[in-house]
N, C-alpha and C. Protein backbone atom coordinates (compact mmCIF):
# COMPACT_ATOMS: atom_id res chain seq x y z
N UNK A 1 208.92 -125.11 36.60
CA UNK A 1 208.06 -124.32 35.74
C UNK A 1 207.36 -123.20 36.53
N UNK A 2 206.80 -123.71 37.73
CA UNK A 2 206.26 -122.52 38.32
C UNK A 2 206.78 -121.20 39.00
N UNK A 3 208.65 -121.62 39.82
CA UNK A 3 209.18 -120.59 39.78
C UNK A 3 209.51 -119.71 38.16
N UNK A 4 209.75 -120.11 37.04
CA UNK A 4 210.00 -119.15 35.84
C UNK A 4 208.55 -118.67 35.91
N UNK A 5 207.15 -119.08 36.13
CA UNK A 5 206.01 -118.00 36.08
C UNK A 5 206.08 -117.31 37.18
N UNK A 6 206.08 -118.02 38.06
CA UNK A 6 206.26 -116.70 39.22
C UNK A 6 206.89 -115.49 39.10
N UNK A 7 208.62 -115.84 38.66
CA UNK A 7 209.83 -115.04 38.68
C UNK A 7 209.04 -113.92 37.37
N UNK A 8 208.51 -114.46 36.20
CA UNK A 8 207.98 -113.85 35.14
C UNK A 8 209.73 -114.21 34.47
N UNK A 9 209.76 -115.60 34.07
CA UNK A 9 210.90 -116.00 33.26
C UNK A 9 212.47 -115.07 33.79
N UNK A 10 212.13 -115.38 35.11
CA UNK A 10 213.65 -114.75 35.97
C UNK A 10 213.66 -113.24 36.37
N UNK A 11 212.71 -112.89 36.04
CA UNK A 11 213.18 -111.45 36.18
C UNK A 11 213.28 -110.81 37.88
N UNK A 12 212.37 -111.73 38.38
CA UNK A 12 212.31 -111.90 39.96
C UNK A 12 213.57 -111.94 40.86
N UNK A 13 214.51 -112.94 39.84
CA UNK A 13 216.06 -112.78 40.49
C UNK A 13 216.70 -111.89 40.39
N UNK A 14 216.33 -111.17 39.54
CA UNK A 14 217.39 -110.00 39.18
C UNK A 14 218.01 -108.78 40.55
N UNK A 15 218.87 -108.59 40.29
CA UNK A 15 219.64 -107.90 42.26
C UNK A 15 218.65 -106.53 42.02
N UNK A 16 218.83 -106.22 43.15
CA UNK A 16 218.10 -104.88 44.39
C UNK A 16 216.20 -104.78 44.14
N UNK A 17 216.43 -104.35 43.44
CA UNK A 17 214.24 -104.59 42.68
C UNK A 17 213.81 -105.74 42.12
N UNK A 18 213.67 -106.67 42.59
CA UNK A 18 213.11 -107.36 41.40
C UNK A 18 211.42 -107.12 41.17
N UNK A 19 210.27 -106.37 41.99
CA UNK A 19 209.31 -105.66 41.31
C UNK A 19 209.50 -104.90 40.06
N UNK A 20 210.74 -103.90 40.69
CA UNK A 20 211.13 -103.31 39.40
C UNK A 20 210.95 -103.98 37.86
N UNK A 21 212.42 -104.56 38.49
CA UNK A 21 212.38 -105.53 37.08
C UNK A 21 210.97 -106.01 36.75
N UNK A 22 210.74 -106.94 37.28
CA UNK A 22 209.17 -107.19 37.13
C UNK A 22 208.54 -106.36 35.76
N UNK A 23 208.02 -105.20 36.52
CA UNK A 23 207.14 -104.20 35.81
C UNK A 23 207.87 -104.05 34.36
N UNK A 24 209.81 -103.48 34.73
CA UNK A 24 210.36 -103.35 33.36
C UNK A 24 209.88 -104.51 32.35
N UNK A 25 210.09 -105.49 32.99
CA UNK A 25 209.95 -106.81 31.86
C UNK A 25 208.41 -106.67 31.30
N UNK A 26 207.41 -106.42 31.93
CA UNK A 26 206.22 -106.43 31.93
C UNK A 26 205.55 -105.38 30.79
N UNK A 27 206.51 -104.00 30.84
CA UNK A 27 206.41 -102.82 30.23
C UNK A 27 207.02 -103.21 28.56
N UNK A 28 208.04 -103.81 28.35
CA UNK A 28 208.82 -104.20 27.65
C UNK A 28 207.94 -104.81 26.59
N UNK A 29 207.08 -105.93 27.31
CA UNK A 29 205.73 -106.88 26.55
C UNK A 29 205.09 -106.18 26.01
N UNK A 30 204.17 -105.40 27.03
CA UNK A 30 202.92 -104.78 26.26
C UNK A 30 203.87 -103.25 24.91
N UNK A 31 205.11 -102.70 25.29
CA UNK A 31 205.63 -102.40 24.03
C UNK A 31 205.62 -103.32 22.85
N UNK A 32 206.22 -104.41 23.05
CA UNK A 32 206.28 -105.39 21.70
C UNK A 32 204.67 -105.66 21.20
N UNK A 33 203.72 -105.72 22.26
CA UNK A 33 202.82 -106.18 21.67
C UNK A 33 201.88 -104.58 20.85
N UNK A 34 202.45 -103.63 21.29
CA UNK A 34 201.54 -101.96 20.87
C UNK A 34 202.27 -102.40 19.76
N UNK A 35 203.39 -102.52 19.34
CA UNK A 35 204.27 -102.54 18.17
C UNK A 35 203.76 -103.93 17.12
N UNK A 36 203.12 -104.60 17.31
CA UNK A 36 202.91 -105.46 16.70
C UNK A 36 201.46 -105.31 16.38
N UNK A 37 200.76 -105.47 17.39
CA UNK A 37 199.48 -105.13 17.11
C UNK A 37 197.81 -104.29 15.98
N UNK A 38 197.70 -104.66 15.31
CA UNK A 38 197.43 -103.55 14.10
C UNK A 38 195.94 -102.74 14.77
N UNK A 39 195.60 -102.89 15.58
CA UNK A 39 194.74 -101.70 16.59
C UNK A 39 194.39 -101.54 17.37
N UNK A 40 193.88 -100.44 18.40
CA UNK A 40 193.65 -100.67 19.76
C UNK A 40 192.52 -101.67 20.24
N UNK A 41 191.72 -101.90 19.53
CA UNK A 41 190.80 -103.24 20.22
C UNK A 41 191.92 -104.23 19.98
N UNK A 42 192.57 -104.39 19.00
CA UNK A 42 193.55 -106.18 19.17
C UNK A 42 194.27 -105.92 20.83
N UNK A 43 195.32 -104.86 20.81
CA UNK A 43 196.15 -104.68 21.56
C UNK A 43 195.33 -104.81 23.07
N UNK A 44 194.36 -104.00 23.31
CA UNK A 44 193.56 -103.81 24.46
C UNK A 44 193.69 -105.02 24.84
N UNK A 45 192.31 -105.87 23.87
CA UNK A 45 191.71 -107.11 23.97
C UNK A 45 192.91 -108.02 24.51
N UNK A 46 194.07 -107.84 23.84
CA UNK A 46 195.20 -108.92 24.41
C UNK A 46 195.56 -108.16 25.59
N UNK A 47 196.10 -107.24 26.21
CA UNK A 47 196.45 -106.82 27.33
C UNK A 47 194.91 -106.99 28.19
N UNK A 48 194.10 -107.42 28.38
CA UNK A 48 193.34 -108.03 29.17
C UNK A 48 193.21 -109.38 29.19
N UNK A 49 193.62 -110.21 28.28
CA UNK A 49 193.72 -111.43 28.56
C UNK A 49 194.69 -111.69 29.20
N UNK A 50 196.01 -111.10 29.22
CA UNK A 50 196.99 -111.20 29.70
C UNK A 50 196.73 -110.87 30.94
N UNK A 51 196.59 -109.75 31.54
CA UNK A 51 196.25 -109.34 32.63
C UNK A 51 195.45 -110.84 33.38
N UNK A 52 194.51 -111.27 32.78
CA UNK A 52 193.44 -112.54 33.21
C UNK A 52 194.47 -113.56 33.61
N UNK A 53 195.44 -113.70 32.54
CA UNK A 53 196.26 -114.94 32.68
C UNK A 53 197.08 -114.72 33.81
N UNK A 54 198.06 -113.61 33.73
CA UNK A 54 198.89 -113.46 34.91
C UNK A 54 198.11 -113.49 36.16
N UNK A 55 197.09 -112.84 36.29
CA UNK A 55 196.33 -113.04 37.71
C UNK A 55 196.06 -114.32 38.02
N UNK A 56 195.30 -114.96 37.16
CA UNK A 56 194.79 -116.58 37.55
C UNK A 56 196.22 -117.66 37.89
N UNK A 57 197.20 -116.74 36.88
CA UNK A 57 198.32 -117.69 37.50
C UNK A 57 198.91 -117.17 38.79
N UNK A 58 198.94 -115.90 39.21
CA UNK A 58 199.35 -115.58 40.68
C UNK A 58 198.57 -115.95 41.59
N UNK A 59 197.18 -116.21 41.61
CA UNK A 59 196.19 -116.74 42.69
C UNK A 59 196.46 -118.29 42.55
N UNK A 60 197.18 -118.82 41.90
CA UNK A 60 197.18 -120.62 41.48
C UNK A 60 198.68 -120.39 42.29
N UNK A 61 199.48 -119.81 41.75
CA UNK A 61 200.94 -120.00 41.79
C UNK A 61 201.33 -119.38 44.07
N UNK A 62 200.20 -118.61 44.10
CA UNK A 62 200.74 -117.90 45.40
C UNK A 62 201.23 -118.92 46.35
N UNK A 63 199.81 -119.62 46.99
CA UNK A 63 200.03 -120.76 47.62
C UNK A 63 201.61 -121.42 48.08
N UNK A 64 202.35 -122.11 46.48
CA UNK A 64 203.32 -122.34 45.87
C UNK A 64 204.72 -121.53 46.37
N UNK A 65 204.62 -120.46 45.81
CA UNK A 65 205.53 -119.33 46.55
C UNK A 65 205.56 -119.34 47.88
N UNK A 66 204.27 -119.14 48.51
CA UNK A 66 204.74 -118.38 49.56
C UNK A 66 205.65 -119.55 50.54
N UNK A 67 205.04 -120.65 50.00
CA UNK A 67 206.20 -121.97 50.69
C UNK A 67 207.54 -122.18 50.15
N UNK A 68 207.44 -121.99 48.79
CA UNK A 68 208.70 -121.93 48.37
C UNK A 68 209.63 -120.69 48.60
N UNK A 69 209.34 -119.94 48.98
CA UNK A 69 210.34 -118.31 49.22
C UNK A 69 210.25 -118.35 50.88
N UNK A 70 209.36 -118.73 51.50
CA UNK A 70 208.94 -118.48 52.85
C UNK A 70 208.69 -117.29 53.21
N UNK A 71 208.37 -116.47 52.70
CA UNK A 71 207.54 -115.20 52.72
C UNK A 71 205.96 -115.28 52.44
N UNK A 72 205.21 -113.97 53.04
CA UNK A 72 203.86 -114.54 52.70
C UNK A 72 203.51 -112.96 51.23
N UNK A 73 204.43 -112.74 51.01
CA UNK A 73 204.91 -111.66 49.93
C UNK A 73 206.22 -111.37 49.17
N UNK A 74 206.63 -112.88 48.94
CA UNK A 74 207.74 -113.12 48.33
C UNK A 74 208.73 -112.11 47.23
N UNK A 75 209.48 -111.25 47.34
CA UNK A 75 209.90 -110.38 46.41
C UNK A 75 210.46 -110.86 45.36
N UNK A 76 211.02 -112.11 44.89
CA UNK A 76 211.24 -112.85 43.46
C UNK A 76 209.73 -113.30 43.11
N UNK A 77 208.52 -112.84 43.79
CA UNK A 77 207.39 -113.52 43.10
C UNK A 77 207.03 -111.94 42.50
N UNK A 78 207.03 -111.38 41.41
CA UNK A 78 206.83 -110.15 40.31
C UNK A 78 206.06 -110.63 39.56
N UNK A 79 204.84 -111.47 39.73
CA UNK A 79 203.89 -112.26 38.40
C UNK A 79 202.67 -110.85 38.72
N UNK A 80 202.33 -110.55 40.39
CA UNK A 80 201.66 -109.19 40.61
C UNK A 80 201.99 -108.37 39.50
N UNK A 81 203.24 -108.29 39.50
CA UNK A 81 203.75 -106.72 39.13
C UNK A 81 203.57 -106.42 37.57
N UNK A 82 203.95 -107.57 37.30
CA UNK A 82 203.46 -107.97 35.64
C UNK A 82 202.00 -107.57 35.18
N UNK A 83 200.53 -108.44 36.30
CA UNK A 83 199.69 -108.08 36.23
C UNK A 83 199.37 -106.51 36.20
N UNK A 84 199.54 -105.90 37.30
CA UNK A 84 199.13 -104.20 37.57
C UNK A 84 200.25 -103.49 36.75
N UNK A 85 201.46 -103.47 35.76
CA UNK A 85 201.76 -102.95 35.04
C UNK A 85 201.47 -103.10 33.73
N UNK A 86 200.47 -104.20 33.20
CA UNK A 86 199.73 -104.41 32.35
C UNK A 86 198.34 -103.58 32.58
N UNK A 87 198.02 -103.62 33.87
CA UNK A 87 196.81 -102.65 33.58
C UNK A 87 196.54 -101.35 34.48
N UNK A 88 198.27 -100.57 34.38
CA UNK A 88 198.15 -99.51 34.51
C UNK A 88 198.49 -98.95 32.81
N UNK A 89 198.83 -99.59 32.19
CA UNK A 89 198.40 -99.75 30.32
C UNK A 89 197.00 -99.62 29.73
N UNK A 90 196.17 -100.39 30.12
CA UNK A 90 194.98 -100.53 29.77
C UNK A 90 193.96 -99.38 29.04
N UNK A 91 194.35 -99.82 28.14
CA UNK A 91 192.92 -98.66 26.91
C UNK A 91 193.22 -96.92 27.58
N UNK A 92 194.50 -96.91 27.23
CA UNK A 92 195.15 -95.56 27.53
C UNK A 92 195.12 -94.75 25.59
N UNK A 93 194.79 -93.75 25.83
CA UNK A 93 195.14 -93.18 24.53
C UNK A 93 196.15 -93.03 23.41
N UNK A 94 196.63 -94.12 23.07
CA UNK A 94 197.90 -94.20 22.62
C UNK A 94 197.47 -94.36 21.04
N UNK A 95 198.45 -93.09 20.52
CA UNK A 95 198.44 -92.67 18.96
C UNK A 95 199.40 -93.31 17.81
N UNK A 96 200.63 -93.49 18.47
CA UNK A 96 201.59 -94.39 17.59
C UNK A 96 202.39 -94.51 18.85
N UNK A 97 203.91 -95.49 18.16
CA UNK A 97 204.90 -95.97 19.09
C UNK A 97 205.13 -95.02 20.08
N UNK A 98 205.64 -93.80 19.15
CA UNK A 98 205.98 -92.45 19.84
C UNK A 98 205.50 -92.02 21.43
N UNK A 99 203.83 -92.46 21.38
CA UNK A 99 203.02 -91.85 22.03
C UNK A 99 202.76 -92.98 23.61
N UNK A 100 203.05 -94.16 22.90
CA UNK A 100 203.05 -95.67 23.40
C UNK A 100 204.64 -95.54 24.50
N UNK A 101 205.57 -95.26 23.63
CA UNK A 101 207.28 -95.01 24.99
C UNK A 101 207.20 -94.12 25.72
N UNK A 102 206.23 -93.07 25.43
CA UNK A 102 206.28 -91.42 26.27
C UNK A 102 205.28 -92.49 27.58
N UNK A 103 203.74 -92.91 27.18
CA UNK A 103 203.17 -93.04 28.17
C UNK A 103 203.21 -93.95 29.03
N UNK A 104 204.45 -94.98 28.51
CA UNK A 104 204.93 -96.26 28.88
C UNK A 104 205.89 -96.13 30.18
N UNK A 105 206.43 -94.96 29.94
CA UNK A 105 207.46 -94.20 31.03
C UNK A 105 206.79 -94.00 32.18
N UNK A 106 205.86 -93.21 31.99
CA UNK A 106 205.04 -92.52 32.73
C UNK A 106 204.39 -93.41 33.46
N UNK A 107 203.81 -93.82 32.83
CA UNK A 107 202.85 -95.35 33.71
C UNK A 107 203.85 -95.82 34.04
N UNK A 108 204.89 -96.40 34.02
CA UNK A 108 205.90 -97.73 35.05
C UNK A 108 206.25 -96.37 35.37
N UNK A 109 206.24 -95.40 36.17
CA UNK A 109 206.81 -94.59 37.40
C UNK A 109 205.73 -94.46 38.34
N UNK A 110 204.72 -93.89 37.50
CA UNK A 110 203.61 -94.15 38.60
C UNK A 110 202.72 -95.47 38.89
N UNK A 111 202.90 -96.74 38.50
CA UNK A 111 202.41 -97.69 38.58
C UNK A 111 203.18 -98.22 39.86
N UNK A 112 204.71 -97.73 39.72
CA UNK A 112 205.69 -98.48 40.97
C UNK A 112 205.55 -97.52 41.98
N UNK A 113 205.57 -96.27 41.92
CA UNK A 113 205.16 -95.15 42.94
C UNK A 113 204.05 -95.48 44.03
N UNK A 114 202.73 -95.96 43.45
CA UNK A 114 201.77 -96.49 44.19
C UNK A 114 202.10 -98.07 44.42
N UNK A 115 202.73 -99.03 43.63
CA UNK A 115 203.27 -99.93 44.14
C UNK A 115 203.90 -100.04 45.45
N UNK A 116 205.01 -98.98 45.59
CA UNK A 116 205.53 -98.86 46.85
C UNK A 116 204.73 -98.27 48.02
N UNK A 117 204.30 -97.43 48.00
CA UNK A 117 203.62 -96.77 48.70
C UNK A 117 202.16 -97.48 49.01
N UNK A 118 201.50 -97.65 48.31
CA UNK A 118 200.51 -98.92 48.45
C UNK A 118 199.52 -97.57 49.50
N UNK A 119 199.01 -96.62 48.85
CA UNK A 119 197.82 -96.07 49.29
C UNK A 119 196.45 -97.00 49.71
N UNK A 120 195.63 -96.97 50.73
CA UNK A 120 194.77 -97.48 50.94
C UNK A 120 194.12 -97.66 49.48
N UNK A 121 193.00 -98.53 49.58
CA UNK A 121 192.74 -99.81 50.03
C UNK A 121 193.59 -101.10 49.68
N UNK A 122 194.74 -100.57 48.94
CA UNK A 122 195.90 -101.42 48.52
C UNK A 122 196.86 -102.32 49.51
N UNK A 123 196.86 -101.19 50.73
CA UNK A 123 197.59 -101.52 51.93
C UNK A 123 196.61 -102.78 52.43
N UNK A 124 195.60 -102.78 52.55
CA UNK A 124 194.74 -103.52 52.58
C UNK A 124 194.62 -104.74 52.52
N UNK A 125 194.70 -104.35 50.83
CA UNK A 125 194.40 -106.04 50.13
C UNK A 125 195.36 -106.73 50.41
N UNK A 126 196.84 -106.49 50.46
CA UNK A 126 197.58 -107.15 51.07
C UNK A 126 197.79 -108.02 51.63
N UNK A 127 196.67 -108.06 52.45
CA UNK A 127 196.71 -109.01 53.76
C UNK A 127 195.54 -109.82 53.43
N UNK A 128 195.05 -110.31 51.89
CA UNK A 128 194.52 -111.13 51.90
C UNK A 128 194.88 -112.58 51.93
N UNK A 129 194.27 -113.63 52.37
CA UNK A 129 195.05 -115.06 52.18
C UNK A 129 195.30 -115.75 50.89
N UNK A 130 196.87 -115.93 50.74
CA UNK A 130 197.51 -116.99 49.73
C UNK A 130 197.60 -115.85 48.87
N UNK A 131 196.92 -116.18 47.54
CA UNK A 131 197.94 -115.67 46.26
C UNK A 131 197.13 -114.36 46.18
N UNK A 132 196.07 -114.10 46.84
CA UNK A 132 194.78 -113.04 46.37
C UNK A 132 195.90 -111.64 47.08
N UNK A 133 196.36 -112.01 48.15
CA UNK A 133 197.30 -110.85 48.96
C UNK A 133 198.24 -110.33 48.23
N UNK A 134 198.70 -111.30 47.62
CA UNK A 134 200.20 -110.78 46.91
C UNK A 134 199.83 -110.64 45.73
N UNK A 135 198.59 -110.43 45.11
CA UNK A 135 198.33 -109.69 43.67
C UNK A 135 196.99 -108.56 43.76
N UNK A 136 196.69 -108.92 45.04
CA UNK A 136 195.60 -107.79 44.99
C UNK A 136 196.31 -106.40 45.11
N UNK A 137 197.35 -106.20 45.84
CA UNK A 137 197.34 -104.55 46.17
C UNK A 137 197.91 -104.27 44.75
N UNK A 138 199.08 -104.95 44.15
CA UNK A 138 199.08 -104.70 43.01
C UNK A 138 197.93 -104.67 41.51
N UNK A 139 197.35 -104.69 41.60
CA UNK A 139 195.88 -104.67 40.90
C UNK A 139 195.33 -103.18 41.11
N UNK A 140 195.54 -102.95 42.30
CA UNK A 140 195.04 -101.66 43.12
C UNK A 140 196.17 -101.04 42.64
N UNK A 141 197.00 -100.67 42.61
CA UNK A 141 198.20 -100.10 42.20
C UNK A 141 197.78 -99.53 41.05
N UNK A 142 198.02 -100.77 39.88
CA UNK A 142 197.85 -100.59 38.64
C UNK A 142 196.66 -100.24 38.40
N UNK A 143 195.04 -99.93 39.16
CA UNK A 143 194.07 -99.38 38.62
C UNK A 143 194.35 -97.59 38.89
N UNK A 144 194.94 -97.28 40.32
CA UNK A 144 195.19 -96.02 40.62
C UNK A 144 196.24 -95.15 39.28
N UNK A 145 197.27 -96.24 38.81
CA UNK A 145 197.91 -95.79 37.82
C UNK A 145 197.02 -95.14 37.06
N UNK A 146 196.35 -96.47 36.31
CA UNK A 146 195.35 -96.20 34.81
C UNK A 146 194.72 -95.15 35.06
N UNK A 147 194.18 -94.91 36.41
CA UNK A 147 192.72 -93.66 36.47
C UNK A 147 194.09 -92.14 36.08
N UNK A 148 195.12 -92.07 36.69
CA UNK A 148 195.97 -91.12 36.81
C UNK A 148 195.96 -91.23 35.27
N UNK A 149 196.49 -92.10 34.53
CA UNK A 149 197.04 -92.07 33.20
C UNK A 149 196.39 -91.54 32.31
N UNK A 150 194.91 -92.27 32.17
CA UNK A 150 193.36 -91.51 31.26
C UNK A 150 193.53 -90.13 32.00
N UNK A 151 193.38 -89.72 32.87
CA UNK A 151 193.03 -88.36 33.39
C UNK A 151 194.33 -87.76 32.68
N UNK A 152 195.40 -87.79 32.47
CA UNK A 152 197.00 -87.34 31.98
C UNK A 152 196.71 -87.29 30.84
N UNK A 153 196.64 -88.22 30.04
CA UNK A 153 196.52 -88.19 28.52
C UNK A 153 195.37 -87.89 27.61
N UNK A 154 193.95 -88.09 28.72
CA UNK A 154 192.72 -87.68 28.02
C UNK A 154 192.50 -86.21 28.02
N UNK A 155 192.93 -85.59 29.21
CA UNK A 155 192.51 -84.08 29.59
C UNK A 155 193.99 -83.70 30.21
N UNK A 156 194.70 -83.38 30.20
CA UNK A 156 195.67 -82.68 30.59
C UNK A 156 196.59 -82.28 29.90
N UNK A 157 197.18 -83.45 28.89
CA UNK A 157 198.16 -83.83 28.04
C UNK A 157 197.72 -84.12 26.69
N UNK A 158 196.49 -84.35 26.13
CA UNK A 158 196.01 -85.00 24.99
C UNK A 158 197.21 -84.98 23.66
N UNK A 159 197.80 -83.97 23.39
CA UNK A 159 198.60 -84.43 22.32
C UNK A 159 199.89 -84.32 22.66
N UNK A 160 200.26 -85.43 23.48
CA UNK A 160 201.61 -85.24 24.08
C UNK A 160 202.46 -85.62 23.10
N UNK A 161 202.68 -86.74 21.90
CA UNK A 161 203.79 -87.03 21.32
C UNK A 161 203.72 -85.64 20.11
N UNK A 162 203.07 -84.96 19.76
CA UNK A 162 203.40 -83.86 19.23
C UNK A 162 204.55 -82.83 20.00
N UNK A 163 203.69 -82.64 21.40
CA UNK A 163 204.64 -81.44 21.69
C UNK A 163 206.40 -82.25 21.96
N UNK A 164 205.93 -83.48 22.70
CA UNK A 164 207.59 -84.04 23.25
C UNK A 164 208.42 -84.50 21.63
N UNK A 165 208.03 -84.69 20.20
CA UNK A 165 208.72 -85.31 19.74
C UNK A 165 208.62 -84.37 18.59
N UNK A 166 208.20 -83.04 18.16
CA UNK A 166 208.51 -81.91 17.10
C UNK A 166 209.80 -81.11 17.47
């Protein structure tokens, strides 16, 4: 049970990225759930619980991993990646589906961009002990996303699914 949470129900195995994957699978969710959802407090409100859940289970689950993979940053462990691509999402301006796949793109490029790259204080957190290491920089990731994303869609871009989809 705990490798399918870790993996985020396999996606961890998947060949060359499995962060990637990760995030894709991760991105995929909070789509089904914008699509289901009937407004931005439901949707929010659940993409922060989620966010809560995946974290509490990567700080429970790290421990676990890092013995079971023998890494102390296991790359089939993507439960991080899940977390910080959930909240490089977070209470972003999103108008309909339309507006939800345009900024959905956008965020999983720059959510994995700083993923990889891991700008300070991300590089950082890293190196905290057990599960806090291997979900903190991603956390950091996904907040650098969100600040990029509000700044993109609040003031830069504001009516983007008009211009990309007329």
């Amino acid at each position: 049970m705990r490798r399918l949470i870790v993996t985020f129900l396999g996606t961890g195995y998947l060949p060359l990225a499995p962060g990637t994957w990760g995030s894709a699978a991760a991105a995929a969710c909070f789509l089904a759930l914008y699509a289901t959802a009937p407004n931005p407090i439901c949707w929010n409100a659940t993409t922060v619980a989620l966010i809560l859940a995946a974290s509490i289970a990567a700080i429970a689950c790290g421990p676990w991993a890092i013995d079971h993979f023998g890494k102390t940053d296991p790359g089939r462990f993507v439960l991080d990646e899940v977390a910080g691509q959930w909240l490089a999402m977070l209470a972003l301006p999103l108008t309909d589906l339309r507006t939800a796949v345009v900024a959905l793109a956008v965020q999983f490029l720059v959510f994995r961009a700083f993923d990889i790259v891991k700008p300070p204080p991300a590089s950082w957190l890293e190196r905290l002990p057990h599960g806090w290491g291997i979900l903190a920089d991603d956390l950091a990731a996904g907040l650098y996303a969100n600040i990029i994303g509000q700044v993109f869609f609040r003031l830069i871009w504001p009516d983007l699914a008009p211009k990309v989809f007329t």
